[in-house]
C-alpha atoms as a PDB file:
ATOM      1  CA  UNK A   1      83.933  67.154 -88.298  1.00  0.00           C
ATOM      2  CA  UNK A   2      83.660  70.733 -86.679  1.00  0.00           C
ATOM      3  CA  UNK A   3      79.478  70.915 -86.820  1.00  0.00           C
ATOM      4  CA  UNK A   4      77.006  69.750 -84.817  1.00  0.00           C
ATOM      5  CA  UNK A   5      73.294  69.106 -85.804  1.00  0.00           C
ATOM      6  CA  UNK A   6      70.520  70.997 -83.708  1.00  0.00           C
ATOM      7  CA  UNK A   7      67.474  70.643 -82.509  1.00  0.00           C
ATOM      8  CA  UNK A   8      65.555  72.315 -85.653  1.00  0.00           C
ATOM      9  CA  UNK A   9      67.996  70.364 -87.803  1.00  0.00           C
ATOM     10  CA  UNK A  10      70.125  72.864 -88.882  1.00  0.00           C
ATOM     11  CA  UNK A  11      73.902  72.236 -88.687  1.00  0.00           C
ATOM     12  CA  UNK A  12      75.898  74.398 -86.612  1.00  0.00           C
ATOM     13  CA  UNK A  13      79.595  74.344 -87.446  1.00  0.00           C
ATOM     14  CA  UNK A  14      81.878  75.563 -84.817  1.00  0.00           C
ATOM     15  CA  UNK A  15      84.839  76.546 -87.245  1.00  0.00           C
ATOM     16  CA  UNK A  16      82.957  78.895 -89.196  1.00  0.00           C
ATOM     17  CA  UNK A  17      79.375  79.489 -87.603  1.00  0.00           C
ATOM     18  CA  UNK A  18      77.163  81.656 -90.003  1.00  0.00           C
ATOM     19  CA  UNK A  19      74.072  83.500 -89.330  1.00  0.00           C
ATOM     20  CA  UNK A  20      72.063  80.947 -90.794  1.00  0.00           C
ATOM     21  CA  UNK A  21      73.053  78.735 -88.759  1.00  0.00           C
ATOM     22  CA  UNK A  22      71.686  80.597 -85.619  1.00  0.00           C
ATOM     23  CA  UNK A  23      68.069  79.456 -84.487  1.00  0.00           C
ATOM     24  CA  UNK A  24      66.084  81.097 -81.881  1.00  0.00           C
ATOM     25  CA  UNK A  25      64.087  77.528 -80.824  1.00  0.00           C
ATOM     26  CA  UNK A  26      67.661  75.705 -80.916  1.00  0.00           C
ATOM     27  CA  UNK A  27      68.567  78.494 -78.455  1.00  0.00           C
ATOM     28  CA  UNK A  28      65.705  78.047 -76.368  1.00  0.00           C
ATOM     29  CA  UNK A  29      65.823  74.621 -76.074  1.00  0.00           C
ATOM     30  CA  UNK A  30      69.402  74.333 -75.284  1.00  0.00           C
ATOM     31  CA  UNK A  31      69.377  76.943 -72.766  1.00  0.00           C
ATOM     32  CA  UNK A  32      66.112  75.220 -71.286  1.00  0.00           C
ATOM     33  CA  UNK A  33      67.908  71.863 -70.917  1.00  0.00           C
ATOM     34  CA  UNK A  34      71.237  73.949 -69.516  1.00  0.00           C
ATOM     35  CA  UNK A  35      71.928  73.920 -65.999  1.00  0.00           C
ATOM     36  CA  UNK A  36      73.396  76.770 -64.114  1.00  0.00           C
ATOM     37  CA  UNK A  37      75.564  76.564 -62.014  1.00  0.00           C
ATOM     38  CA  UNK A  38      76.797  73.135 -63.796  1.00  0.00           C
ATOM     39  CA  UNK A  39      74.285  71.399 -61.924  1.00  0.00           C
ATOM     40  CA  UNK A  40      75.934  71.709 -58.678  1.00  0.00           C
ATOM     41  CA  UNK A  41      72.215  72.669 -57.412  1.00  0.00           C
ATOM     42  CA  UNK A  42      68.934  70.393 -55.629  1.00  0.00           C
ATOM     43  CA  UNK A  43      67.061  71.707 -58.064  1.00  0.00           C
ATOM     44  CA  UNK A  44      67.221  71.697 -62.379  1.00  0.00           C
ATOM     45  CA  UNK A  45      67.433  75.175 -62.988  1.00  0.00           C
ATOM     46  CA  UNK A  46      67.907  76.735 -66.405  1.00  0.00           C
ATOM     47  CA  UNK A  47      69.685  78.926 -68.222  1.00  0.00           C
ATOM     48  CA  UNK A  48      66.995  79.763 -70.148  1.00  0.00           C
ATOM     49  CA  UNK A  49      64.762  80.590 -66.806  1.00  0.00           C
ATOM     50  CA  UNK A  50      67.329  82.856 -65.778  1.00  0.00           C
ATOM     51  CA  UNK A  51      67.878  84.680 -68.917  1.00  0.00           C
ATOM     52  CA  UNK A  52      63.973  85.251 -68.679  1.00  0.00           C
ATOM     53  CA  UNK A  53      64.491  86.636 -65.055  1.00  0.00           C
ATOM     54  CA  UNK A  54      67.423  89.200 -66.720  1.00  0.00           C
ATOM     55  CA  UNK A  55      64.694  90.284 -69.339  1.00  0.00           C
ATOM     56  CA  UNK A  56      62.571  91.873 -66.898  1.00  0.00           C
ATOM     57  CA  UNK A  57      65.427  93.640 -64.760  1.00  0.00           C
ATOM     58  CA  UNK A  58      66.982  95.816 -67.523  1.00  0.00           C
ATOM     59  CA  UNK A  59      65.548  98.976 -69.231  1.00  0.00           C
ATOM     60  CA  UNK A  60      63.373  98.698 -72.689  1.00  0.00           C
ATOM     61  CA  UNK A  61      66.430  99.163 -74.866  1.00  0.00           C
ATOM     62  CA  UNK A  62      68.111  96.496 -73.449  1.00  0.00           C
ATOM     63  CA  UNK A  63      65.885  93.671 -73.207  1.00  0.00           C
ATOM     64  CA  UNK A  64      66.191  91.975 -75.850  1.00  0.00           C
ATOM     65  CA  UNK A  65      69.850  91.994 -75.061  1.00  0.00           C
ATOM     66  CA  UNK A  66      69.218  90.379 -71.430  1.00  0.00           C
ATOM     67  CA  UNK A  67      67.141  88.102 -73.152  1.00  0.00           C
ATOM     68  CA  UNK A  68      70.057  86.492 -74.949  1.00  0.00           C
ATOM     69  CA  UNK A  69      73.278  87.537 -72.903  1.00  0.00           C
ATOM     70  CA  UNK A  70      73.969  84.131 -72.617  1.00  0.00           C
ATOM     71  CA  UNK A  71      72.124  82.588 -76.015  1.00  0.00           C
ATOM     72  CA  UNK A  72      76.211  81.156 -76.520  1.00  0.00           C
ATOM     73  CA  UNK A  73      75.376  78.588 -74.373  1.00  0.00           C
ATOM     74  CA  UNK A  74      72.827  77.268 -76.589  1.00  0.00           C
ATOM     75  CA  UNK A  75      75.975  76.310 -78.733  1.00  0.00           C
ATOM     76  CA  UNK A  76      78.901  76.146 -76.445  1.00  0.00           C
ATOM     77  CA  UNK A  77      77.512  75.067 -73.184  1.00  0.00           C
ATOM     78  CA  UNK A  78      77.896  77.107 -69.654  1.00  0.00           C
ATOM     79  CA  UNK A  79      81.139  76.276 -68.129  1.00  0.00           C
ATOM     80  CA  UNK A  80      82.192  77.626 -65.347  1.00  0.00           C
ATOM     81  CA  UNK A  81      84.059  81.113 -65.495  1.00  0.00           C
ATOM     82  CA  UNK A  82      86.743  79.657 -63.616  1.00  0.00           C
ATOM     83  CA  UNK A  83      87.440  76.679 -65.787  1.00  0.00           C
ATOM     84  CA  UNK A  84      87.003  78.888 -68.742  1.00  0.00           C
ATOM     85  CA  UNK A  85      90.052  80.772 -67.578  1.00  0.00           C
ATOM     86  CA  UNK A  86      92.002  78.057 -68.298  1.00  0.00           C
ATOM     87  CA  UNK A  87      91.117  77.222 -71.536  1.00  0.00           C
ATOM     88  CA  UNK A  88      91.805  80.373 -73.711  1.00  0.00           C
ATOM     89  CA  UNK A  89      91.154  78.376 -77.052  1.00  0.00           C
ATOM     90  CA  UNK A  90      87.431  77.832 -76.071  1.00  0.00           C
ATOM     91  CA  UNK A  91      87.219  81.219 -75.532  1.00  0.00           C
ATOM     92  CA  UNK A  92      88.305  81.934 -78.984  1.00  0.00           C
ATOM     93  CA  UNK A  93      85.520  79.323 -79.995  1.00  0.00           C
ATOM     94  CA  UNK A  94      82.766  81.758 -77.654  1.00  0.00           C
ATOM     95  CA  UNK A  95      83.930  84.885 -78.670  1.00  0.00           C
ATOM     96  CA  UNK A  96      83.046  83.698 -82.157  1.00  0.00           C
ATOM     97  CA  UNK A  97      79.782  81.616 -81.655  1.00  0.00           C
ATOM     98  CA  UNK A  98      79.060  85.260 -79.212  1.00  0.00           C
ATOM     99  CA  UNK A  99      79.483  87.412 -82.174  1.00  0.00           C
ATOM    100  CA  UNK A 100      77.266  85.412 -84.778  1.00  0.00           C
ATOM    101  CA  UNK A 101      74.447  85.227 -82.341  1.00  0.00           C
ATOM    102  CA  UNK A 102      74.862  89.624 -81.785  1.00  0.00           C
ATOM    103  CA  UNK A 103      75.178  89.876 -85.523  1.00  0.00           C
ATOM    104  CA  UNK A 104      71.667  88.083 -85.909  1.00  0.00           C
ATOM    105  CA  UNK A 105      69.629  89.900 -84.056  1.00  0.00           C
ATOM    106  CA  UNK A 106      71.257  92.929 -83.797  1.00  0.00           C
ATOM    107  CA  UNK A 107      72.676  92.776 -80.481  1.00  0.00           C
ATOM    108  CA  UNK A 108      75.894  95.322 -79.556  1.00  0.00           C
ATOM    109  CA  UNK A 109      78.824  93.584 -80.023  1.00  0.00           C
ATOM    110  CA  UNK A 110      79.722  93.616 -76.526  1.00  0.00           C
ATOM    111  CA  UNK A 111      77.642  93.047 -73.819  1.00  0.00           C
ATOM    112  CA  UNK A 112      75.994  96.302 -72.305  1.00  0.00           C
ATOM    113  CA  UNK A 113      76.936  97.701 -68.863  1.00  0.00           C
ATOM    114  CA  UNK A 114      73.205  97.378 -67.972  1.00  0.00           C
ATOM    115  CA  UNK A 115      73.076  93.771 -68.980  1.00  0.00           C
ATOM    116  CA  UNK A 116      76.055  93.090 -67.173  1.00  0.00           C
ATOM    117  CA  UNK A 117      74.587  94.944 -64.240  1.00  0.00           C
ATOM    118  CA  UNK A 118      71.363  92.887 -64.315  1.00  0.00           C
ATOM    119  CA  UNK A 119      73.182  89.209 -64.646  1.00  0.00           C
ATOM    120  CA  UNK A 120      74.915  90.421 -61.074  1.00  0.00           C
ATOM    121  CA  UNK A 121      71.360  91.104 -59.481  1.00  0.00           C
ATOM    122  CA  UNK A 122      70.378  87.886 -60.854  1.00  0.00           C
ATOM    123  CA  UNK A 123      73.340  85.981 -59.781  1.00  0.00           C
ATOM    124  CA  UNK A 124      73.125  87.898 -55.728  1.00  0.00           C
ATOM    125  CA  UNK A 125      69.439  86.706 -56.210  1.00  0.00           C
ATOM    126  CA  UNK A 126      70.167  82.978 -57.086  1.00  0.00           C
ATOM    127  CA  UNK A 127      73.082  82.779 -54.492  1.00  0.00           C
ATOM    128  CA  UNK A 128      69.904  83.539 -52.199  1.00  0.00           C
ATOM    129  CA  UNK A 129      66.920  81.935 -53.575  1.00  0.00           C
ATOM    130  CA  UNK A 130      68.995  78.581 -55.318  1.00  0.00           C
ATOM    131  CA  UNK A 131      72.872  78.278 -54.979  1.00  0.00           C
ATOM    132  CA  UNK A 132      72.953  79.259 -51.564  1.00  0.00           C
ATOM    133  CA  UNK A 133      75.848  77.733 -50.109  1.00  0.00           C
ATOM    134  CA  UNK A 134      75.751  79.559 -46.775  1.00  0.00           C
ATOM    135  CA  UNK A 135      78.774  81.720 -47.604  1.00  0.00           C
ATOM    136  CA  UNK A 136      79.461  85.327 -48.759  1.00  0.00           C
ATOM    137  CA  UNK A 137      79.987  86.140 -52.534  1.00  0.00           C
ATOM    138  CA  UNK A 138      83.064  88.586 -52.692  1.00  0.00           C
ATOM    139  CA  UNK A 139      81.541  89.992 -55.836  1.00  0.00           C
ATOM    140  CA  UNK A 140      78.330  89.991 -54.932  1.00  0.00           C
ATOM    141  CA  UNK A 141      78.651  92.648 -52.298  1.00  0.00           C
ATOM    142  CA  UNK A 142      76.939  95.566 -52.640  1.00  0.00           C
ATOM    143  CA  UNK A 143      74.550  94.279 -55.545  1.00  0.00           C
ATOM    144  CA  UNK A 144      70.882  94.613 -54.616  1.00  0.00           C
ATOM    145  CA  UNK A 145      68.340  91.564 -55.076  1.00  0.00           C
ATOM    146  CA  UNK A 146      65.084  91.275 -56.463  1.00  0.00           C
ATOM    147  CA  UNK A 147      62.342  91.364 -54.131  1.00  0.00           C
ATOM    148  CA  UNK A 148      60.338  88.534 -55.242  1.00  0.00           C
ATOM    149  CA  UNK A 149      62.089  84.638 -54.853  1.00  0.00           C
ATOM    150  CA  UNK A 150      62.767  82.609 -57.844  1.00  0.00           C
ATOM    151  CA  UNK A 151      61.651  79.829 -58.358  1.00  0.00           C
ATOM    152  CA  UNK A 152      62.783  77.606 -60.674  1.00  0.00           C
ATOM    153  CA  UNK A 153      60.767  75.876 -63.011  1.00  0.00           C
ATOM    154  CA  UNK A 154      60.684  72.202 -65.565  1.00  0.00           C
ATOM    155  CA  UNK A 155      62.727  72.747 -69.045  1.00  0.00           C
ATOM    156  CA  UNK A 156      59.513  72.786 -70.664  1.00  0.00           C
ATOM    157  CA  UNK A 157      57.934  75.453 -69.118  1.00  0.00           C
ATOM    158  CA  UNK A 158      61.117  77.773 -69.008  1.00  0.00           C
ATOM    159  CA  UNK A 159      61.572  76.999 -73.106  1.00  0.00           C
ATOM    160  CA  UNK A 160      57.757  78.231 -73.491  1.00  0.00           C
ATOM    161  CA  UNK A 161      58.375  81.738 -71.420  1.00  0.00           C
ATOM    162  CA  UNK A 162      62.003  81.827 -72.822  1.00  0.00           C
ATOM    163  CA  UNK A 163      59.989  81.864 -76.756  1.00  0.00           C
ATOM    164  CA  UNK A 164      57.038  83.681 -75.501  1.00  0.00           C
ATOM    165  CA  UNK A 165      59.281  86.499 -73.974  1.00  0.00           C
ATOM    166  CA  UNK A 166      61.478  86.204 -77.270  1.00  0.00           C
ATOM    167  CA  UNK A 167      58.373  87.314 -79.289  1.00  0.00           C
ATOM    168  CA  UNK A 168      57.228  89.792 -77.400  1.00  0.00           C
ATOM    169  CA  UNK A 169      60.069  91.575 -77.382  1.00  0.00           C
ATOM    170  CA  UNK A 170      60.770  91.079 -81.319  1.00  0.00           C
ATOM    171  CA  UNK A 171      56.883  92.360 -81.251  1.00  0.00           C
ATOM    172  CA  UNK A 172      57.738  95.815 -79.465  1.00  0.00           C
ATOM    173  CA  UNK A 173      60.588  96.663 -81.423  1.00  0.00           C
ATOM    174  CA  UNK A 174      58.874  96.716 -84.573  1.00  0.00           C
END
């Protein structure tokens, strides 16, 4: 058995995902219940809070995009860049789930310099605000950080701003 069954009750099968199978509330709520960081943090703090946060960093066009840079972890979980190094199969797996998700909603089908941009402000900024572990971030040097702290919030209440964003966005592009 290759598929899983998600939240909406749709099956999700990781050998050949389909656009049908794709779900913006099965996104939301599994990037609401995902951890970043792979809860190595004192607080919950979601993937679906921080893709939220990336929204609201990026130029109009690319919102939407920012929105769901990471909507793959609905399906395939966050795991940690460096573990994912080792295991190129998975990243097969990704790269697949990844371009099923761009395909339905109409997402370039590789993630935008912008985007990428804004996930490295985001990441500086939680390395200050949440995952601060009282040491430098080679990479993050030279990246700016947002003015404002974040916060992080319950699952429930970043699923509700991760669907309420999702809408308004789908609302403006119309």
């Amino acid at each position: 058995m290759t598929w899983i069954t998600t939240h909406s009750g749709l099956h999700f099968d990781y050998q050949n995902p389909i656009v049908d199978s794709i779900c913006i509330e099965d996104i939301a709520k599994g990037l609401s219940h995902e951890c970043r960081y792979t809860g190595q943090l004192d607080r919950f703090y979601s993937v679906a809070q921080h893709s939220v946060e990336c929204s609201y960093v990026v130029a109009d066009k690319f919102k939407l995009e920012a929105l769901l840079h990471d909507a793959v972890e609905a399906y395939c979980k966050d795991i940690p860049s460096p573990l994912k190094k080792l295991l190129p199969d998975y990243r097969l797996v990704e790269d697949k789930v990844d371009q099923v998700i761009r395909q339905k909603f109409n997402l370039p089908l590789t993630i935008s310099p912008e985007v990428k941009q804004a996930d490295l402000i985001l990441l500086a900024t939680e390395h200050r605000d949440i995952a601060n572990d009282g040491k430098e971030w080679p990479m993050l040097k030279d990246i700016p950080l947002l003015e404002r702290k974040i916060e992080p919030v319950p699952s429930g209440v970043a699923y509700n701003r991760f669907m309420r964003r999702f809408y308004e966005l789908i609302k403006q592009e119309m």
